[in-house]
N, C-alpha and C. Protein backbone atom coordinates (compact mmCIF):
# COMPACT_ATOMS: atom_id res chain seq x y z
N UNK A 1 0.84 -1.17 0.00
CA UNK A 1 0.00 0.00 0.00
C UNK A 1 0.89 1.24 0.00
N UNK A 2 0.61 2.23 -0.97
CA UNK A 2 1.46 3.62 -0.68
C UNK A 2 1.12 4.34 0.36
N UNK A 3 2.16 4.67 0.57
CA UNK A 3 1.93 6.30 1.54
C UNK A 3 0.83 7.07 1.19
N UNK A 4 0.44 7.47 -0.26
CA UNK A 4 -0.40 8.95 -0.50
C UNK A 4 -1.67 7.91 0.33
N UNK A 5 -1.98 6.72 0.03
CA UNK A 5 -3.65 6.41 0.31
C UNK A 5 -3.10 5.65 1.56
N UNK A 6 -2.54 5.53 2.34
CA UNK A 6 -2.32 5.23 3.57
C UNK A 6 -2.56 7.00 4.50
N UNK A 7 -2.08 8.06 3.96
CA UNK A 7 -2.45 9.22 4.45
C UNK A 7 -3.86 9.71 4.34
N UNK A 8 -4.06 9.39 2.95
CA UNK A 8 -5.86 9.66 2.60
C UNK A 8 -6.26 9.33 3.81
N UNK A 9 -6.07 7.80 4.35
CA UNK A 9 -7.36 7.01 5.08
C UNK A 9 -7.14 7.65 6.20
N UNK A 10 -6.17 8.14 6.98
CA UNK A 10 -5.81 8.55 8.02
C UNK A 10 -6.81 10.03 7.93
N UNK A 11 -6.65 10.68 7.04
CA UNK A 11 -7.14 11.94 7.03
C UNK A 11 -8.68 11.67 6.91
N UNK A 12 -9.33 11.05 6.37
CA UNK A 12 -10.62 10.42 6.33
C UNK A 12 -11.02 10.20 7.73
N UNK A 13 -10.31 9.31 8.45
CA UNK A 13 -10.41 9.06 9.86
C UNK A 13 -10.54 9.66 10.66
N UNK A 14 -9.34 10.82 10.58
CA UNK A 14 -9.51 12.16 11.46
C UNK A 14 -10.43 13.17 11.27
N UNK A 15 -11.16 13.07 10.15
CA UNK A 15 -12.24 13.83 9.78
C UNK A 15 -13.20 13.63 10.40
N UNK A 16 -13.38 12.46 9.94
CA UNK A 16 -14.80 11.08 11.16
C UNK A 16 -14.76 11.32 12.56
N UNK A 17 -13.92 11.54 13.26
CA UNK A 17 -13.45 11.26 14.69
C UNK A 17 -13.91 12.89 14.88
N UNK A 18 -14.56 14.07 14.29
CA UNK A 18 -14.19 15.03 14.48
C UNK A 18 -16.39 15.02 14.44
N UNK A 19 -17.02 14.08 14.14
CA UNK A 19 -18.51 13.89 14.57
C UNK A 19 -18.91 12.80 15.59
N UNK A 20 -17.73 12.51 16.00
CA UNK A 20 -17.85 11.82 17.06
C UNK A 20 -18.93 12.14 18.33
N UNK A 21 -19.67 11.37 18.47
CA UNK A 21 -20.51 11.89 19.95
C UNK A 21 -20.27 10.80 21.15
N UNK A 22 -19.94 11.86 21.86
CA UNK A 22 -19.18 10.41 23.00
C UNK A 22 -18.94 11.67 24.40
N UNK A 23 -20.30 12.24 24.55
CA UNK A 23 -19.77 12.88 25.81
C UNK A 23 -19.86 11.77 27.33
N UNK A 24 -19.96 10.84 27.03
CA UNK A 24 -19.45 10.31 28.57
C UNK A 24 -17.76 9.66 28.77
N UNK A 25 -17.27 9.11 27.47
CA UNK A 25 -16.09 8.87 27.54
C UNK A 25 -15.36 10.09 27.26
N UNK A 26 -15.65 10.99 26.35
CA UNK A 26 -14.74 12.14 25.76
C UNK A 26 -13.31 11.92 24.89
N UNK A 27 -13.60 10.43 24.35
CA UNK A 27 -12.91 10.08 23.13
C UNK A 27 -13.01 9.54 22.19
N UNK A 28 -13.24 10.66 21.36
CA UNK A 28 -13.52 10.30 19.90
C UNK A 28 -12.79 10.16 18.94
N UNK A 29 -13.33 8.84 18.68
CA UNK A 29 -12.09 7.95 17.51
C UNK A 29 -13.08 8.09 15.74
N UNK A 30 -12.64 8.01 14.96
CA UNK A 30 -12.48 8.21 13.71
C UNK A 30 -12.15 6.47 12.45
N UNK A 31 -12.93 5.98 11.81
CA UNK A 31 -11.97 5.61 11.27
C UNK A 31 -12.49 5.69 9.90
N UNK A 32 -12.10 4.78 8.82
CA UNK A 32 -12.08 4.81 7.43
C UNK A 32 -12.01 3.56 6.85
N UNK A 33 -12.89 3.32 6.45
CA UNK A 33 -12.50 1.64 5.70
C UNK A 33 -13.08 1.89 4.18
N UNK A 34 -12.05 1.18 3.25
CA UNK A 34 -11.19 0.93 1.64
C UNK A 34 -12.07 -0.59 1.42
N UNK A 35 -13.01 0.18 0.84
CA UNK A 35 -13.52 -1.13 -0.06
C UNK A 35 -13.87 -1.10 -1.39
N UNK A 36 -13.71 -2.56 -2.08
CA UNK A 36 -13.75 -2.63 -3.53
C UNK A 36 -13.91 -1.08 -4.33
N UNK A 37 -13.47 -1.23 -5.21
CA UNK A 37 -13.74 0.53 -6.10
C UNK A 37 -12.94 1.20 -5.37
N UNK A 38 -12.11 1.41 -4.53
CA UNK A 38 -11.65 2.22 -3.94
C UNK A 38 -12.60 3.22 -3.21
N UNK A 39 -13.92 2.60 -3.27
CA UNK A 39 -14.77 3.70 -2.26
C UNK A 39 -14.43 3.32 -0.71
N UNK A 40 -14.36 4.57 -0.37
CA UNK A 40 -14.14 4.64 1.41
C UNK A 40 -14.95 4.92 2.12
N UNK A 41 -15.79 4.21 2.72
CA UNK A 41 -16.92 4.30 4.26
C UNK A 41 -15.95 5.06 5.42
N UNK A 42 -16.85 5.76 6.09
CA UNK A 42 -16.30 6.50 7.51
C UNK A 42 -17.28 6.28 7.90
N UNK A 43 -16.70 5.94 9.80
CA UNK A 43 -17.46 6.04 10.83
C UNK A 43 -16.84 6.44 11.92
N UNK A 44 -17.70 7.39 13.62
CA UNK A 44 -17.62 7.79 14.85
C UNK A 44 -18.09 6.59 15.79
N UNK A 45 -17.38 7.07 16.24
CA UNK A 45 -18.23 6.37 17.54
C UNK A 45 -19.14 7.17 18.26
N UNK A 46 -20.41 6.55 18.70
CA UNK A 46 -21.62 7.32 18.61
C UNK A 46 -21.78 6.39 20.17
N UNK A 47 -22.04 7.74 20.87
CA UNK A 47 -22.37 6.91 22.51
C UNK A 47 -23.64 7.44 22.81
N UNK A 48 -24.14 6.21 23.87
CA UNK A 48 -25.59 6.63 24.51
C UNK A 48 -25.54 6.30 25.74
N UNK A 49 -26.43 6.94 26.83
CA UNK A 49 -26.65 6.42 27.93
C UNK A 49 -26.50 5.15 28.63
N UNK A 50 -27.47 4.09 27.34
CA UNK A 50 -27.53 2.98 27.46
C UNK A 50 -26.30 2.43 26.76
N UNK A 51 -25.18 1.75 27.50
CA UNK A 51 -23.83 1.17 26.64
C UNK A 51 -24.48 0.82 25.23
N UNK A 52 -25.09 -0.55 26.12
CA UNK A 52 -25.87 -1.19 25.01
C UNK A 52 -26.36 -1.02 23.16
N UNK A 53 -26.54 0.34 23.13
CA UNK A 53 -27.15 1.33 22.20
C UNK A 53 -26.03 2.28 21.82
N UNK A 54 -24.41 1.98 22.31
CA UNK A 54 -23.49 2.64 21.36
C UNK A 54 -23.14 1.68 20.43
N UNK A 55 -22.11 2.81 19.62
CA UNK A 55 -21.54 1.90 18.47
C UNK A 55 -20.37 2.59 18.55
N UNK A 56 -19.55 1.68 17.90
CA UNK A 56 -17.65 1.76 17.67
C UNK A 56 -17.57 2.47 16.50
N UNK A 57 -16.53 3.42 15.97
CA UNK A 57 -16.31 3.92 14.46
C UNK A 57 -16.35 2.91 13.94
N UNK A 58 -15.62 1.79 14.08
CA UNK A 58 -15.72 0.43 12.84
C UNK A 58 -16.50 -0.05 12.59
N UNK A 59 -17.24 -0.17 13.69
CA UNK A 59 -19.33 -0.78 13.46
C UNK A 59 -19.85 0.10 12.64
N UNK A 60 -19.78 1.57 13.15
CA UNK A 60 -20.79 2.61 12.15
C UNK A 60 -19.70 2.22 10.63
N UNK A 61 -18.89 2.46 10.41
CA UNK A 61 -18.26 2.30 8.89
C UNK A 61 -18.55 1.04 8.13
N UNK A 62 -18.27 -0.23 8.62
CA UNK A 62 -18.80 -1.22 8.23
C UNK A 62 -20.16 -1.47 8.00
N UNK A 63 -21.02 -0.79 8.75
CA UNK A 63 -22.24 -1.09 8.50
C UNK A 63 -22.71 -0.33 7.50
N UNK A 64 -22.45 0.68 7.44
CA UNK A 64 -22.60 1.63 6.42
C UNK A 64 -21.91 0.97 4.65
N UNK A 65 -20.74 0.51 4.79
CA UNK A 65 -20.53 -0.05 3.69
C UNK A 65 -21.68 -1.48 3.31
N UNK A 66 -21.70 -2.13 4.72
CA UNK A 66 -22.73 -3.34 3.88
C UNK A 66 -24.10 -3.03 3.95
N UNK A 67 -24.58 -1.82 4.25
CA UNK A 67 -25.57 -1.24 3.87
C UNK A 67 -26.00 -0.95 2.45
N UNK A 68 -24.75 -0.52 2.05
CA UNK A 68 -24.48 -0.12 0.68
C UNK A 68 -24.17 -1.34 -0.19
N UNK A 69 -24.32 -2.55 -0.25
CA UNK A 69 -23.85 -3.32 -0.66
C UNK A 69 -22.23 -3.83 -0.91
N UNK A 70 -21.46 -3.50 0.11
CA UNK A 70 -20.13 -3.82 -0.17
C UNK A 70 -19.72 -4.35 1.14
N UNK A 71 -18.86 -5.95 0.44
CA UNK A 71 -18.48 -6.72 1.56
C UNK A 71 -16.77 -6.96 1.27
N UNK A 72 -16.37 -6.43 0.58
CA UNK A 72 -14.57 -6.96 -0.03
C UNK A 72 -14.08 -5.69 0.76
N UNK A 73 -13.43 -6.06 1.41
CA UNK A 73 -12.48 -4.82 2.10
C UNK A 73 -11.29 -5.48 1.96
N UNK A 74 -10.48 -4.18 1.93
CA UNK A 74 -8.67 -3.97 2.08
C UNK A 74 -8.38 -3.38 3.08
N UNK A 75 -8.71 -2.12 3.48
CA UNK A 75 -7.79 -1.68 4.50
C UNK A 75 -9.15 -0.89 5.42
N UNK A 76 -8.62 -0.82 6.71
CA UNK A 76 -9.42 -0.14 7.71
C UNK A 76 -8.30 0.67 8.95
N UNK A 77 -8.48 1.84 8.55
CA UNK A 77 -7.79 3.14 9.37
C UNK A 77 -9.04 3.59 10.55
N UNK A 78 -8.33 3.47 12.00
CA UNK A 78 -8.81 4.21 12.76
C UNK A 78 -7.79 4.93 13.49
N UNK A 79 -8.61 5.94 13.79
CA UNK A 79 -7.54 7.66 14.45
C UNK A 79 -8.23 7.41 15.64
N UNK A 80 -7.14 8.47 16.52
CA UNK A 80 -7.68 8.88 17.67
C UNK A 80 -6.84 9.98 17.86
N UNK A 81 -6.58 11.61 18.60
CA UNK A 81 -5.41 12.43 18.17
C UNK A 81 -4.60 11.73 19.20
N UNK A 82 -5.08 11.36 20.16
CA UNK A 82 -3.82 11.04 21.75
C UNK A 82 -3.27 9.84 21.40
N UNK A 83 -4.35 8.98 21.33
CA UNK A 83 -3.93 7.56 21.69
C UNK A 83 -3.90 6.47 20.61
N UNK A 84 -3.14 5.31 20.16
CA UNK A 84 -3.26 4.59 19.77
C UNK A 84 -5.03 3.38 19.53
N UNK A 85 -5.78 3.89 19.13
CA UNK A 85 -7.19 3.12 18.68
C UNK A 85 -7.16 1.62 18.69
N UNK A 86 -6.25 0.65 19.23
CA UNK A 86 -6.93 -0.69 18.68
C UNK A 86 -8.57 -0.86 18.52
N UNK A 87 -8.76 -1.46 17.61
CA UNK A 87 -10.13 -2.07 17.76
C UNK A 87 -10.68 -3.16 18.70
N UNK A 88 -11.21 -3.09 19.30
CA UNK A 88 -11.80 -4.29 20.23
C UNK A 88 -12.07 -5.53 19.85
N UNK A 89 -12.27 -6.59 20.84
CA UNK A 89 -12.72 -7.92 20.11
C UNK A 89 -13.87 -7.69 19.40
N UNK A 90 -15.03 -7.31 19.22
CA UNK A 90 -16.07 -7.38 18.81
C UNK A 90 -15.91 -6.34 17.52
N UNK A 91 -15.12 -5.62 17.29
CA UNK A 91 -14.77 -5.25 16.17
C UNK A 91 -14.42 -5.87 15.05
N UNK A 92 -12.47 -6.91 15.98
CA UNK A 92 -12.35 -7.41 15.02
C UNK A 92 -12.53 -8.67 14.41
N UNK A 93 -13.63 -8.95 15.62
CA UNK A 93 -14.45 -10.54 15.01
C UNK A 93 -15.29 -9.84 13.95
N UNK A 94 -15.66 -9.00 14.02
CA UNK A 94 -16.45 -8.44 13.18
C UNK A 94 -16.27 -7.76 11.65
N UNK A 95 -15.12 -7.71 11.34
CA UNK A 95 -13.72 -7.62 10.28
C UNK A 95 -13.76 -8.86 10.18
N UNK A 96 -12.84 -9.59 10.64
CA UNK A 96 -12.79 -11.04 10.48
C UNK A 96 -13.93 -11.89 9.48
N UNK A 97 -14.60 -11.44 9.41
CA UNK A 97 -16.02 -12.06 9.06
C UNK A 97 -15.68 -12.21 7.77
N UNK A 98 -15.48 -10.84 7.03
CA UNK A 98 -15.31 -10.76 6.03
C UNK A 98 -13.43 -10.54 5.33
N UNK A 99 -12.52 -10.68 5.88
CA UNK A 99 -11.02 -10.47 5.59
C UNK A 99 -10.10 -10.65 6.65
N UNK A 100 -9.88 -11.96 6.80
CA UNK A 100 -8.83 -11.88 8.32
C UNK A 100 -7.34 -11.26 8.06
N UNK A 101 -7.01 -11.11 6.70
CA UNK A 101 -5.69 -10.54 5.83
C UNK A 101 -5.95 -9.12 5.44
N UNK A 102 -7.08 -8.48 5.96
CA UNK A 102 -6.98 -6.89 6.07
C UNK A 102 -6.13 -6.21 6.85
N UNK A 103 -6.00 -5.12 5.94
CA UNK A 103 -4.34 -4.22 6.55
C UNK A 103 -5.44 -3.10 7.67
N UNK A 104 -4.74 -3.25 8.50
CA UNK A 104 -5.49 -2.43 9.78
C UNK A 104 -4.14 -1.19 10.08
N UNK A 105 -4.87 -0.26 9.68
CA UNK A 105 -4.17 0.68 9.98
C UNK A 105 -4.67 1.71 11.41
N UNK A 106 -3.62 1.83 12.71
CA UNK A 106 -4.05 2.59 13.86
C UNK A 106 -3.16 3.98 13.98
N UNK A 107 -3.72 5.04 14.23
CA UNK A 107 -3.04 6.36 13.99
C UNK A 107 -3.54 7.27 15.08
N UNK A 108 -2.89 7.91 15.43
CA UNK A 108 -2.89 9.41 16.19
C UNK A 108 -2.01 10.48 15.53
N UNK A 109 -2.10 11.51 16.35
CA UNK A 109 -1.35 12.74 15.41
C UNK A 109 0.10 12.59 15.19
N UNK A 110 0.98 11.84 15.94
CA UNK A 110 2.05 11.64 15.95
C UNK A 110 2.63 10.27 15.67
N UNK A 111 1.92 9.76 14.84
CA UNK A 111 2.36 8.29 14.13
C UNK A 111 1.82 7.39 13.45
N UNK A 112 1.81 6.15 13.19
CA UNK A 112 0.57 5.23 12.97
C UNK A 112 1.55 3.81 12.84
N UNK A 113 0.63 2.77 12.85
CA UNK A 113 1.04 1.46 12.62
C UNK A 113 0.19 0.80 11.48
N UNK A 114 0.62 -0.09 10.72
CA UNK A 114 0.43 -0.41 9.83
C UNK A 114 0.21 -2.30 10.10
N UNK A 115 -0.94 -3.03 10.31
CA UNK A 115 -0.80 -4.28 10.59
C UNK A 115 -1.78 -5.00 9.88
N UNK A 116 -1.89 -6.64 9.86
CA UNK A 116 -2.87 -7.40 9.21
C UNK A 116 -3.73 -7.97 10.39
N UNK A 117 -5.03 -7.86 9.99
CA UNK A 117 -6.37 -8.04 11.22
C UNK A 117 -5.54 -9.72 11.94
N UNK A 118 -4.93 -10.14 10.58
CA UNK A 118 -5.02 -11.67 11.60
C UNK A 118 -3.63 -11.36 12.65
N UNK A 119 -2.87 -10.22 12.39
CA UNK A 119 -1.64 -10.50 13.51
C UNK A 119 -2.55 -9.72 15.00
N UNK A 120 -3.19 -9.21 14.68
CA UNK A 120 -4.09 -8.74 15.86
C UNK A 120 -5.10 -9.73 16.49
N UNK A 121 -5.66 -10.67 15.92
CA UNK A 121 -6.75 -11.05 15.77
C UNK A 121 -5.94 -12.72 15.54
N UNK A 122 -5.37 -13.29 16.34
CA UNK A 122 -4.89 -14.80 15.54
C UNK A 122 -5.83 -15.52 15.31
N UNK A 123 -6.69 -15.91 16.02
CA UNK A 123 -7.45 -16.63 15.95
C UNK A 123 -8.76 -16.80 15.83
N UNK A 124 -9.19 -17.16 14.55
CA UNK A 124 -10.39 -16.78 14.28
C UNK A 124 -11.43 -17.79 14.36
N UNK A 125 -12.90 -17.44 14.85
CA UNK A 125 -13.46 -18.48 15.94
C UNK A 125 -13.90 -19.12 14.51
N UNK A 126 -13.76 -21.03 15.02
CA UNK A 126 -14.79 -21.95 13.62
C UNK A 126 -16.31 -21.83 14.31
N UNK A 127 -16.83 -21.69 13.30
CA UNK A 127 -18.16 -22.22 13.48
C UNK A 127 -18.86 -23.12 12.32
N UNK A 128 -19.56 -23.49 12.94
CA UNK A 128 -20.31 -25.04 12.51
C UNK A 128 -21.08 -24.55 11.44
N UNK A 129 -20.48 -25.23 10.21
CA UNK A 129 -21.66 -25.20 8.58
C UNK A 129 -22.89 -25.52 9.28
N UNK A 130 -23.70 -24.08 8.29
CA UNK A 130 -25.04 -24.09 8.58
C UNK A 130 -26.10 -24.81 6.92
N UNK A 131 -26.77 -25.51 7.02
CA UNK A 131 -27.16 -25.94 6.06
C UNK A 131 -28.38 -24.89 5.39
């Protein structure tokens, strides 16, 4: 992957992270996910009272892409300005689903890492063929 669209996604991210609603934690993360066509989904993380009834930037972006009909992903950038963003388990079982060899990109203002969902993510759960 180049630099110029490794920066795009980052900047996409940090854009996202900037409608973030999350006044009980007060950190709002950003990210960006690269699917087929080179179209890019963004999502915030969107908090509520009820845990239950938030969502992660990667949930809102993903869902939004398979809303739209798109399930082939390549890469998924999430920002945060302070801190390093991993995605959570339920994220990246949720990636997983569809690309355990997606490039996961994590960024703040002063760096980023560049990794594949499965070095984060080794092990990905079997489940039983459904007929």
């Amino acid at each position: 992957m180049n630099k110029e669209l490794i920066m795009k996604l980052i900047d996409r991210a940090r854009e996202s992270s900037g409608n973030a609603y999350c006044p009980y934690t007060k950190f709002p993360v950003g990210c960006a996910l690269l699917a087929d066509e080179n179209v890019i989904f963004t999502g915030c993380n969107i908090e509520a009272n009820a845990l239950s009834c938030s969502a992660s930037a990667g949930e809102v972006a993903i869902f939004k892409a398979i809303s739209e009909g798109h399930t082939n992903f390549n890469t998924v950038c999430f920002y945060s300005s302070e801190t390093m963003p991993f995605p959570d388990g339920k994220v990246r079982q949720l990636f997983g689903e569809f690309n355990m060899m997606l490039d996961v990109i994590v960024a703040n203002d002063q760096t980023y890492h560049m990794m594949k969902l499965s070095e984060i993510f080794p092990v990905r759960p079997e489940w039983p063929e459904i007929d």
